[in-house]
Each structure stands twice: as C-alpha cells, then as structure tokens.
C-alpha atoms as a PDB file:
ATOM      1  CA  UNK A   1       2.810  68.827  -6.278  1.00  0.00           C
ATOM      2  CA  UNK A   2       4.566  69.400  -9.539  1.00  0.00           C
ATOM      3  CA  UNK A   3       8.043  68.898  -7.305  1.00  0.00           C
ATOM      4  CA  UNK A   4       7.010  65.637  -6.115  1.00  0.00           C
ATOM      5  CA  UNK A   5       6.027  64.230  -9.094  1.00  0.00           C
ATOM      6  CA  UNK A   6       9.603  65.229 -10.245  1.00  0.00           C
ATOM      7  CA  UNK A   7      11.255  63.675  -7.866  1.00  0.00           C
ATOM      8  CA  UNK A   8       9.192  60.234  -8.301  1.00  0.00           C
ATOM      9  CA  UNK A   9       9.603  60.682 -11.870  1.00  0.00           C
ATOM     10  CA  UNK A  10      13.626  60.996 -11.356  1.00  0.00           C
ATOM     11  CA  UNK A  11      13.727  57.957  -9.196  1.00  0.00           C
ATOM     12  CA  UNK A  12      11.894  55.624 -11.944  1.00  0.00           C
ATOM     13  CA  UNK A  13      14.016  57.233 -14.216  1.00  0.00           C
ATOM     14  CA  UNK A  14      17.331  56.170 -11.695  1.00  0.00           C
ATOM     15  CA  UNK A  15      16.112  52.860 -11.267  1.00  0.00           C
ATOM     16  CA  UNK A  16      15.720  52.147 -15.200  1.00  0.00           C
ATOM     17  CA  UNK A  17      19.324  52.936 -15.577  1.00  0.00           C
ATOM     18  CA  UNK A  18      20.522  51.402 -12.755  1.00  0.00           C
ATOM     19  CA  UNK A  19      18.992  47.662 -12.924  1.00  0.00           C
ATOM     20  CA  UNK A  20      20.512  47.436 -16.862  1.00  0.00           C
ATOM     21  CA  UNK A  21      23.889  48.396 -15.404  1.00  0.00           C
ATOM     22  CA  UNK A  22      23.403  46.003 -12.458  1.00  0.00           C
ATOM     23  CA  UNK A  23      23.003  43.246 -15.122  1.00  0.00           C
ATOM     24  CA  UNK A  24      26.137  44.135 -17.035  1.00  0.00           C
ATOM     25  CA  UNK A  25      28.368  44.107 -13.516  1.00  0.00           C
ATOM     26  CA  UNK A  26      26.618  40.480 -12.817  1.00  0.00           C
ATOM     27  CA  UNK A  27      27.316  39.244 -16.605  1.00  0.00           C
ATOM     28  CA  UNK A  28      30.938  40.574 -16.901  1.00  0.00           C
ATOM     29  CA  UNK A  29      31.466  38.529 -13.330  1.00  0.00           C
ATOM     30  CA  UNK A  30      29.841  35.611 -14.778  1.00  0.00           C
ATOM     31  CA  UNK A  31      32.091  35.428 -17.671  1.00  0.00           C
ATOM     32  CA  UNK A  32      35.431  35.916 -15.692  1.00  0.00           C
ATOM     33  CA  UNK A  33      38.296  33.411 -16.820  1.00  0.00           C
ATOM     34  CA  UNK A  34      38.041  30.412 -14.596  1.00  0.00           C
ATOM     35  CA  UNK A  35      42.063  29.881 -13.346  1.00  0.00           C
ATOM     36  CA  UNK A  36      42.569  26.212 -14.122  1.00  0.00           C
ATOM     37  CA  UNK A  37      43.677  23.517 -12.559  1.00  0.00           C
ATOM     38  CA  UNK A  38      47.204  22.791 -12.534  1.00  0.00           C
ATOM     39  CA  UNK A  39      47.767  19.198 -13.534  1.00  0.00           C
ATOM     40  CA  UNK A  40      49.793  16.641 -10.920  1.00  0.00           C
ATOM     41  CA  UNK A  41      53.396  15.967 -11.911  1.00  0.00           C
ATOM     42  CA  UNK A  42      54.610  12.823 -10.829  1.00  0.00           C
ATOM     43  CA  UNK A  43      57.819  10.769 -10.936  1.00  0.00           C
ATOM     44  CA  UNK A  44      59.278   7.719  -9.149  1.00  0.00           C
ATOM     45  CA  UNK A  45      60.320   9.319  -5.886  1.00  0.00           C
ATOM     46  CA  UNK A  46      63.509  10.263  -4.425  1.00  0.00           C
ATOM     47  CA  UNK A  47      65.101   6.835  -5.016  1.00  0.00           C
ATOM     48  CA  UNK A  48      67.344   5.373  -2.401  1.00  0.00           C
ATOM     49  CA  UNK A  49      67.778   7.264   1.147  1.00  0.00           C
ATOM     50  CA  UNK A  50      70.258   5.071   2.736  1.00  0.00           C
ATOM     51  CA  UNK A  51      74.026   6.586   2.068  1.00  0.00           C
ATOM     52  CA  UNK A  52      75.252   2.972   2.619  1.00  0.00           C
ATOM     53  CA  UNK A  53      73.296   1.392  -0.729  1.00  0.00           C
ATOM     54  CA  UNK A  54      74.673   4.061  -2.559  1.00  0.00           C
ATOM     55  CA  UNK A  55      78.120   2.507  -2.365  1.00  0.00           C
ATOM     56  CA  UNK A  56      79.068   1.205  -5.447  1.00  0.00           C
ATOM     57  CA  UNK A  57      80.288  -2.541  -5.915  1.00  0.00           C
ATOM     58  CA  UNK A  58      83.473  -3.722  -5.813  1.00  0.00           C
ATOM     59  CA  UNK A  59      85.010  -6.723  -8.186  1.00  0.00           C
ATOM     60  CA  UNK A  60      82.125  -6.831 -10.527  1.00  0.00           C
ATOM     61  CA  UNK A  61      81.910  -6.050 -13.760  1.00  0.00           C
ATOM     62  CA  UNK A  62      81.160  -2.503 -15.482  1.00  0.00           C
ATOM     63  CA  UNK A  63      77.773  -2.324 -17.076  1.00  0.00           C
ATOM     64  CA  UNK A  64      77.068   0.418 -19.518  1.00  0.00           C
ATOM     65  CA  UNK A  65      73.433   0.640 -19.586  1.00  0.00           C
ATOM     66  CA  UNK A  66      72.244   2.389 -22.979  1.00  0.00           C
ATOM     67  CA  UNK A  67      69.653   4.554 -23.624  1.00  0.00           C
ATOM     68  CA  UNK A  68      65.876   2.504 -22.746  1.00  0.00           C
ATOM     69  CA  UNK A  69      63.930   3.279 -25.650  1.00  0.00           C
ATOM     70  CA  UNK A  70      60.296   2.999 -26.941  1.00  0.00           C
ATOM     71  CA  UNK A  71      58.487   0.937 -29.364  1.00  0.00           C
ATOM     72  CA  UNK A  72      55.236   2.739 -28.303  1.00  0.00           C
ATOM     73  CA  UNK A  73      55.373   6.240 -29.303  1.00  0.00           C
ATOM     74  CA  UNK A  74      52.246   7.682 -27.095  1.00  0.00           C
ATOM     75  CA  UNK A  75      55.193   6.075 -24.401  1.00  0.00           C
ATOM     76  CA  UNK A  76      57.453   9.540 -25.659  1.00  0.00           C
ATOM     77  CA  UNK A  77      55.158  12.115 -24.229  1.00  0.00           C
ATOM     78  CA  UNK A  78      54.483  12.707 -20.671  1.00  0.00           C
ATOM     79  CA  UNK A  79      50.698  11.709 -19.985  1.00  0.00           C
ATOM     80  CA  UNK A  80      49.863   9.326 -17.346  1.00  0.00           C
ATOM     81  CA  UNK A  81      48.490   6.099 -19.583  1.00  0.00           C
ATOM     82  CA  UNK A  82      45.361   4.086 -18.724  1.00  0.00           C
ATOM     83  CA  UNK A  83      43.304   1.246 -20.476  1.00  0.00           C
ATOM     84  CA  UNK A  84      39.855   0.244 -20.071  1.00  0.00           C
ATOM     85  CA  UNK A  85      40.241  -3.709 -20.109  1.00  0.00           C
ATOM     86  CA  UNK A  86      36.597  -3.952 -19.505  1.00  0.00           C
ATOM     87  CA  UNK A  87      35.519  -1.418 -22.287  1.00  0.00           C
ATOM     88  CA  UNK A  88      38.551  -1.168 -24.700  1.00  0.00           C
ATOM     89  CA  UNK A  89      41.842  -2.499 -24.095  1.00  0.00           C
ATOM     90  CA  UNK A  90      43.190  -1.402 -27.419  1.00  0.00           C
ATOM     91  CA  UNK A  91      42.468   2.203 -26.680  1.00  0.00           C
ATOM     92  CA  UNK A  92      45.514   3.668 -24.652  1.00  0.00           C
ATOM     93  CA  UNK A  93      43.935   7.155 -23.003  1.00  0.00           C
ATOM     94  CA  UNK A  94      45.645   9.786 -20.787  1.00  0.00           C
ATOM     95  CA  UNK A  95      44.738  11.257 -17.401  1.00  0.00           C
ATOM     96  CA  UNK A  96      44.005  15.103 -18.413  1.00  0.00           C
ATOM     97  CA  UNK A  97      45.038  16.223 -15.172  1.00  0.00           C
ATOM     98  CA  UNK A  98      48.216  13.958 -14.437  1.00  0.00           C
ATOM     99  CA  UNK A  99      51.649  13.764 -16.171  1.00  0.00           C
ATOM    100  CA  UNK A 100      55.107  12.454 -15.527  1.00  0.00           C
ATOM    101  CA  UNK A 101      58.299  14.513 -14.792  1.00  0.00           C
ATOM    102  CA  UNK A 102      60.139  12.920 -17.952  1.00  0.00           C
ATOM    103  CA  UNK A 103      59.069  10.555 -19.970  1.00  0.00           C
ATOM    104  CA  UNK A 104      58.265   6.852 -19.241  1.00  0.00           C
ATOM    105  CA  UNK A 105      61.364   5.417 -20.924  1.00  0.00           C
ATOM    106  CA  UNK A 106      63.622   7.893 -18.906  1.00  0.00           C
ATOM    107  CA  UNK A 107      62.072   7.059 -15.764  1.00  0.00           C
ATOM    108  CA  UNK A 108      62.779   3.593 -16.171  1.00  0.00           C
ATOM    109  CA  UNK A 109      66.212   4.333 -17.402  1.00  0.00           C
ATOM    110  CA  UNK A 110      67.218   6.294 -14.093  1.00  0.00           C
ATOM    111  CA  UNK A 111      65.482   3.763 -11.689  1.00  0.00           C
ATOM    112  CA  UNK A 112      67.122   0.859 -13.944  1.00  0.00           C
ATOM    113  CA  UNK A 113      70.097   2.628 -13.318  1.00  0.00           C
ATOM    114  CA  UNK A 114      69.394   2.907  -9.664  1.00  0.00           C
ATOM    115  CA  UNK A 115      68.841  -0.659  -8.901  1.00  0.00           C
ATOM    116  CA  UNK A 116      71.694  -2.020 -10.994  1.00  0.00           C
ATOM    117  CA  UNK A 117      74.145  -0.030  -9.279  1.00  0.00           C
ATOM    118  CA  UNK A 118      73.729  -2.080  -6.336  1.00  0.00           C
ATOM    119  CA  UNK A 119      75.302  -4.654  -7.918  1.00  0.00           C
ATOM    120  CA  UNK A 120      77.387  -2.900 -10.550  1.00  0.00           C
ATOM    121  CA  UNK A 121      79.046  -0.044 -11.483  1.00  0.00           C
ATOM    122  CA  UNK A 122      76.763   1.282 -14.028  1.00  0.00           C
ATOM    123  CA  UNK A 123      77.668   3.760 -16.874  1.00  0.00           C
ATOM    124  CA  UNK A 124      75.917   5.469 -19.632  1.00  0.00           C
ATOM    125  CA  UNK A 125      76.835   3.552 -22.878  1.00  0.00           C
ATOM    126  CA  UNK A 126      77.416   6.541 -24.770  1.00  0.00           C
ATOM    127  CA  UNK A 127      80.356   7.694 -22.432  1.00  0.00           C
ATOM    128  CA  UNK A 128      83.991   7.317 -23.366  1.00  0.00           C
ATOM    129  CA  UNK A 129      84.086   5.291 -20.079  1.00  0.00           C
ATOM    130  CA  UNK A 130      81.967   2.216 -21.540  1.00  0.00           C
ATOM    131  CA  UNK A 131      84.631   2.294 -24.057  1.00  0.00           C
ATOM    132  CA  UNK A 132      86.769   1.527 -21.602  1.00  0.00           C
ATOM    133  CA  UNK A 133      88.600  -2.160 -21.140  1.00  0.00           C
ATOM    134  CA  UNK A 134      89.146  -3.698 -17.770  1.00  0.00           C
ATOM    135  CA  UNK A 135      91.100  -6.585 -17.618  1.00  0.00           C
ATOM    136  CA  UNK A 136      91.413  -6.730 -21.462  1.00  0.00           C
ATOM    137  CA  UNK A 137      87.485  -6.558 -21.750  1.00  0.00           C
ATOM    138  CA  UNK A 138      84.906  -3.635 -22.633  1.00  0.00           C
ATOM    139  CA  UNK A 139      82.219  -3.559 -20.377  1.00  0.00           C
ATOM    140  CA  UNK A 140      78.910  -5.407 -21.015  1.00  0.00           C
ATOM    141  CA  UNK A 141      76.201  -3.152 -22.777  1.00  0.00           C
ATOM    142  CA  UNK A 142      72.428  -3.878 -21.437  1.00  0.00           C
ATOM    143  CA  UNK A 143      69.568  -2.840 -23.945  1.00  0.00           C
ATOM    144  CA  UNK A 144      66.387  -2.443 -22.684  1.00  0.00           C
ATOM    145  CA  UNK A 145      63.117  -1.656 -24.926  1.00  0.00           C
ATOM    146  CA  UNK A 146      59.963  -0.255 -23.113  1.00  0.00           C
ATOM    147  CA  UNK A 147      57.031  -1.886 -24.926  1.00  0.00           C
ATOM    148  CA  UNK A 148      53.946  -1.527 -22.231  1.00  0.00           C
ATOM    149  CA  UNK A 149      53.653   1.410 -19.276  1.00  0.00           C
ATOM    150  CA  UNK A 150      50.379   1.911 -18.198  1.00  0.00           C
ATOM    151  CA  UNK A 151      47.328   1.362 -15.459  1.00  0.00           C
ATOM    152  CA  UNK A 152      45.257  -1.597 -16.716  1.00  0.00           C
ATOM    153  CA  UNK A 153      41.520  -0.990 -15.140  1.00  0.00           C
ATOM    154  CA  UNK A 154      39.996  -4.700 -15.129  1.00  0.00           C
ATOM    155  CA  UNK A 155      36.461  -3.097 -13.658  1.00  0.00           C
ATOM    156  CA  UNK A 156      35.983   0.508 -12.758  1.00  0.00           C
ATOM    157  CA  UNK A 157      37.217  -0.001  -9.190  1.00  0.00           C
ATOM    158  CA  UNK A 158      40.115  -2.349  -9.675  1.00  0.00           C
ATOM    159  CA  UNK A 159      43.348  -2.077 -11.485  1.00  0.00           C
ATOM    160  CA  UNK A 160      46.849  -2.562 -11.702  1.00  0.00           C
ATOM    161  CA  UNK A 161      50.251  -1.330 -13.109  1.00  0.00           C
ATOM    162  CA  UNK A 162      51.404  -3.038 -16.669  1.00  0.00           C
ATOM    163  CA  UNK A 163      55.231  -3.091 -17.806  1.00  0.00           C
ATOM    164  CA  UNK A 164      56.590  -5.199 -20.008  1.00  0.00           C
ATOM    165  CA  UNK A 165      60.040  -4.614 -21.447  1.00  0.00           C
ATOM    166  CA  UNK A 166      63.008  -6.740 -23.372  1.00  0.00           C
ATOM    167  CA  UNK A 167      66.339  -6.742 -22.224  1.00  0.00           C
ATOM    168  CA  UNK A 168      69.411  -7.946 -24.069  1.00  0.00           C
ATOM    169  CA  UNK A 169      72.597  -8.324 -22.660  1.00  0.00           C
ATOM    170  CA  UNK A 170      75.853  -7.540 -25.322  1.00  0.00           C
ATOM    171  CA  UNK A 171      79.255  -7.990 -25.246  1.00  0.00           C
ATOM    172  CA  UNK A 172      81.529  -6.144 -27.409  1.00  0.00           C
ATOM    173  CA  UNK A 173      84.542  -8.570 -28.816  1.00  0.00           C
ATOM    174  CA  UNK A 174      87.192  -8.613 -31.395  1.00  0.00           C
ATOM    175  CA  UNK A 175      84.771 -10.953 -33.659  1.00  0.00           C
ATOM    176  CA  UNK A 176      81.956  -7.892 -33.243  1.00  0.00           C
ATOM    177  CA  UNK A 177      79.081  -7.653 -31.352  1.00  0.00           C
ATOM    178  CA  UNK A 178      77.980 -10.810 -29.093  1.00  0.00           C
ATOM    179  CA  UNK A 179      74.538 -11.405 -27.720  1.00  0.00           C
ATOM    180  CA  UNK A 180      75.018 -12.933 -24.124  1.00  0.00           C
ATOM    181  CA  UNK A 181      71.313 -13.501 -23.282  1.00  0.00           C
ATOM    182  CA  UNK A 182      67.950 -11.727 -24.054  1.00  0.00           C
ATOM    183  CA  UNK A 183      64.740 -11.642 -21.623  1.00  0.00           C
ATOM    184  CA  UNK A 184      61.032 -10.727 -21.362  1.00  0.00           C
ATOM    185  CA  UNK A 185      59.839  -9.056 -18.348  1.00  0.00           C
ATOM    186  CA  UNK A 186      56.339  -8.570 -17.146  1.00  0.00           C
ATOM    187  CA  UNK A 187      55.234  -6.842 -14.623  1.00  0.00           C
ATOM    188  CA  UNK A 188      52.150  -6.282 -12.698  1.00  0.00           C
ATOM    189  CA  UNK A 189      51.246  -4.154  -9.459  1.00  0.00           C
ATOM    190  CA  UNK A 190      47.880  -3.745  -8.191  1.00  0.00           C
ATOM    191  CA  UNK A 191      47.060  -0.020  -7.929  1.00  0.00           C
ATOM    192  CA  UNK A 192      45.821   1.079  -4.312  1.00  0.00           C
ATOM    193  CA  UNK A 193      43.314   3.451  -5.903  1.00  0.00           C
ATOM    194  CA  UNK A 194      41.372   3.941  -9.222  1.00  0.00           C
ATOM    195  CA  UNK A 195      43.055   6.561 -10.026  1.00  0.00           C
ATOM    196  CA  UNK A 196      46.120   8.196 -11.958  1.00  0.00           C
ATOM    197  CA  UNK A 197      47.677   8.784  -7.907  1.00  0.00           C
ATOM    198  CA  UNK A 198      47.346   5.364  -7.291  1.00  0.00           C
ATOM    199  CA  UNK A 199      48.342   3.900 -11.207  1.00  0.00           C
ATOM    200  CA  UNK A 200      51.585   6.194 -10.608  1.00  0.00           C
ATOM    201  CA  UNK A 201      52.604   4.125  -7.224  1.00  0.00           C
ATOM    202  CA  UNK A 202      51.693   0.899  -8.702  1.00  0.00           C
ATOM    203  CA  UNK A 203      53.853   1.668 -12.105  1.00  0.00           C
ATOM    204  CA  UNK A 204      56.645   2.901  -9.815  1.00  0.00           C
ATOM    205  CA  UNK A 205      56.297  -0.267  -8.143  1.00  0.00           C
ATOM    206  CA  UNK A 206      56.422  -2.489 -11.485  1.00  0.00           C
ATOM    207  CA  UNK A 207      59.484  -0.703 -12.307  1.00  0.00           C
ATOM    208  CA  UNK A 208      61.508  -1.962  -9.471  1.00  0.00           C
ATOM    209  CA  UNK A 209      60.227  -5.303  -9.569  1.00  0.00           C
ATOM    210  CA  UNK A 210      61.237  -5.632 -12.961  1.00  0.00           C
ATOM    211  CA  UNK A 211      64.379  -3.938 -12.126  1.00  0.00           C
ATOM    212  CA  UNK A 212      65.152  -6.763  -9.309  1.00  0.00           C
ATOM    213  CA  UNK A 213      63.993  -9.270 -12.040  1.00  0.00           C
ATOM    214  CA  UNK A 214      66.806  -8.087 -14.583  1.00  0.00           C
ATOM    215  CA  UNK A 215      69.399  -7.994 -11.331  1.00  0.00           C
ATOM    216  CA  UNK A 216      68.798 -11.451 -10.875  1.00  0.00           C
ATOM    217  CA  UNK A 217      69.027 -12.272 -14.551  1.00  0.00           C
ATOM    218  CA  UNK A 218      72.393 -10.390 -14.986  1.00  0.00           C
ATOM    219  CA  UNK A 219      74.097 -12.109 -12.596  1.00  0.00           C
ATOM    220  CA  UNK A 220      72.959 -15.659 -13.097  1.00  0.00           C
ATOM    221  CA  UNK A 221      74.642 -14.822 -16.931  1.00  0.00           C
ATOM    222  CA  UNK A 222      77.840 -13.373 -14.803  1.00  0.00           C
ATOM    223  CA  UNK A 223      78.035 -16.667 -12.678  1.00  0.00           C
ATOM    224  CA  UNK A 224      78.225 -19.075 -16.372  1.00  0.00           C
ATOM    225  CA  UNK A 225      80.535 -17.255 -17.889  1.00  0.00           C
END
C-alpha cells in the first residue's frame, strides 16, 4: 500500500516538474528571432538587347554627358519614393521593403546615357576624352539636374510615375562657357499597380520618355546651328 502511494506520489511529483519545463521549451520557441524579410532591389533593367542599337553613330557630334545630380537630397539614398497626393503631397515617404540598385540620379545618368548613344557618341564629361577637339571644337557638355523621382498616388488605387528634370546644353569656346539651350522635362507614367513593383516600372518608364524627349531636343539645337 505504502509502495503505491509512492509511486503516485512520484508521478505528481514528475508531472510538477515537468509542465514548468514544458512552459519554458514553448516560451524560448515563442521568442525565437523572426529572419526578416529581405527588401526588393530594383533597377531599370538590362537596357538594350539588340547588338545592332548598340552601334554607335557616325558623323555626329561627341556629347560628354556630366554627372546628373540632385537638388533633392532624400533623391541621394536608395529608397523607393512615394507621395500621398490625396493625404499629403508634401510628405515624400519610402517603401520599407523596396530600394534601388544605385541611386536615382545614377540610374538616370546610365539610362540617359543609354538612349543618347543612339544618336551620339556619348562620354563622361570628366574624361580626358571630352577634352578632346574634333574638327577644332570640344564636344558639347549636357547638364542634367534631377529635381522630382517618385510614385505620385492620386487615390489609394491609382498612381503614376513623376520626373521632372532640367537640362542645359553647353558649349565650351575660346570666349568661355556658352549656354546653347536649357529645357524642362516632365514626365508622367501611370503605374500598373499600387505598389513600389509597379511605381518602379512606371519610373523606369518616365525615364526613357524623358530621355527620348531630350533626344529630340538635342538635335533640333544640332540642326540650327
């Protein structure tokens, strides 16, 4: 009798240590570090796939395309920009879990670059090569300032790629510096989805339509001079 009350009495006893220690496995589970989600990176694509368009130009003259800067510095870092038009347009805010490759001004810069050298052979300004004269002439330098890069949401549902930039076309001569032109471009894409995947396409999008814009512009200057 004695025995069996032992053995009951060990079993309670078993069970009281056991359920605590059940607890503490379940709790130290609970608080495991949660592996977090890596954050999209996203750029403008691999550019142009035809061989053929990558043959540059022949007779035209060499453009030395300088460094696009900024006048927007939440433009230097590498978030993927939105605005609320229907809450707060003057609030720029950034996708938490989407970011670009480089930032915005470089990815204009190598698409600028891209599209341009359709029509030109383009250098980097800083080279000894823009230095260069060709025919007794140094090659004209194309600023371009990045003032607005971002998805504009006009309701929760609908938006649209923003990017508005100022281009100004010099020419180096043995008077100084010469401004042959200076334009405004704006330009809007609507965004497929509401989302930073779909505000990345559209902004992509904006990029070469403004790049086509300047193409246009540069050579209507080339054809009056």
């Amino acid at each position: 009798m004695s025995q069996c009350r032992l053995t009951a009495s060990r079993r309670s006893f078993s069970r009281l240590l056991t359920a605590p220690l059940l607890t503490v496995v379940l709790s130290a589970c609970g608080s495991l570090p949660v592996r977090p989600v890596r954050a999209a990176v996203y750029d403008f694509g691999p550019g142009v796939l035809d061989s053929a368009a990558l043959t540059q130009p022949m007779g035209r003259p060499l453009l030395a395309l300088a460094d696009v800067e900024s006048s927007n510095g939440a433009l230097e870092k590498l978030a993927v920009l939105y605005r609320l038009g229907y809450a707060d347009a003057l609030q720029l805010r950034p996708y938490a879990q989407a970011h670009w490759s480089m930032p915005a001004a470089s990815l204009v810069q190598q698409r600028l670059r891209q599209v341009l050298g359709q029509q030109h052979a383009v250098v980097p300004a800083g080279e000894g090569v823009a230095m260069t004269r060709v025919q007794g002439k140094l090659p004209l330098v194309l600023q371009v300032e990045l003032e607005e890069f971002s998805q504009f949401f006009e309701s929760p549902t609908i938006s649209f790629a923003l990017l508005r930039l100022r281009a100004t076309l010099l020419e180096n001569t043995a008077a100084g510096v010469k401004v042959l032109g200076q334009r405004q471009v704006l330009s809007r894409q609507p965004a497929s989805t509401p989302d930073a995947s779909g505000g990345v396409r559209a902004l992509g999008e904006a990029t070469d339509a403004a790049a086509r814009e300047l193409a246009v512009w540069l050579a209507q200057i080339e054809a009056a001079r």
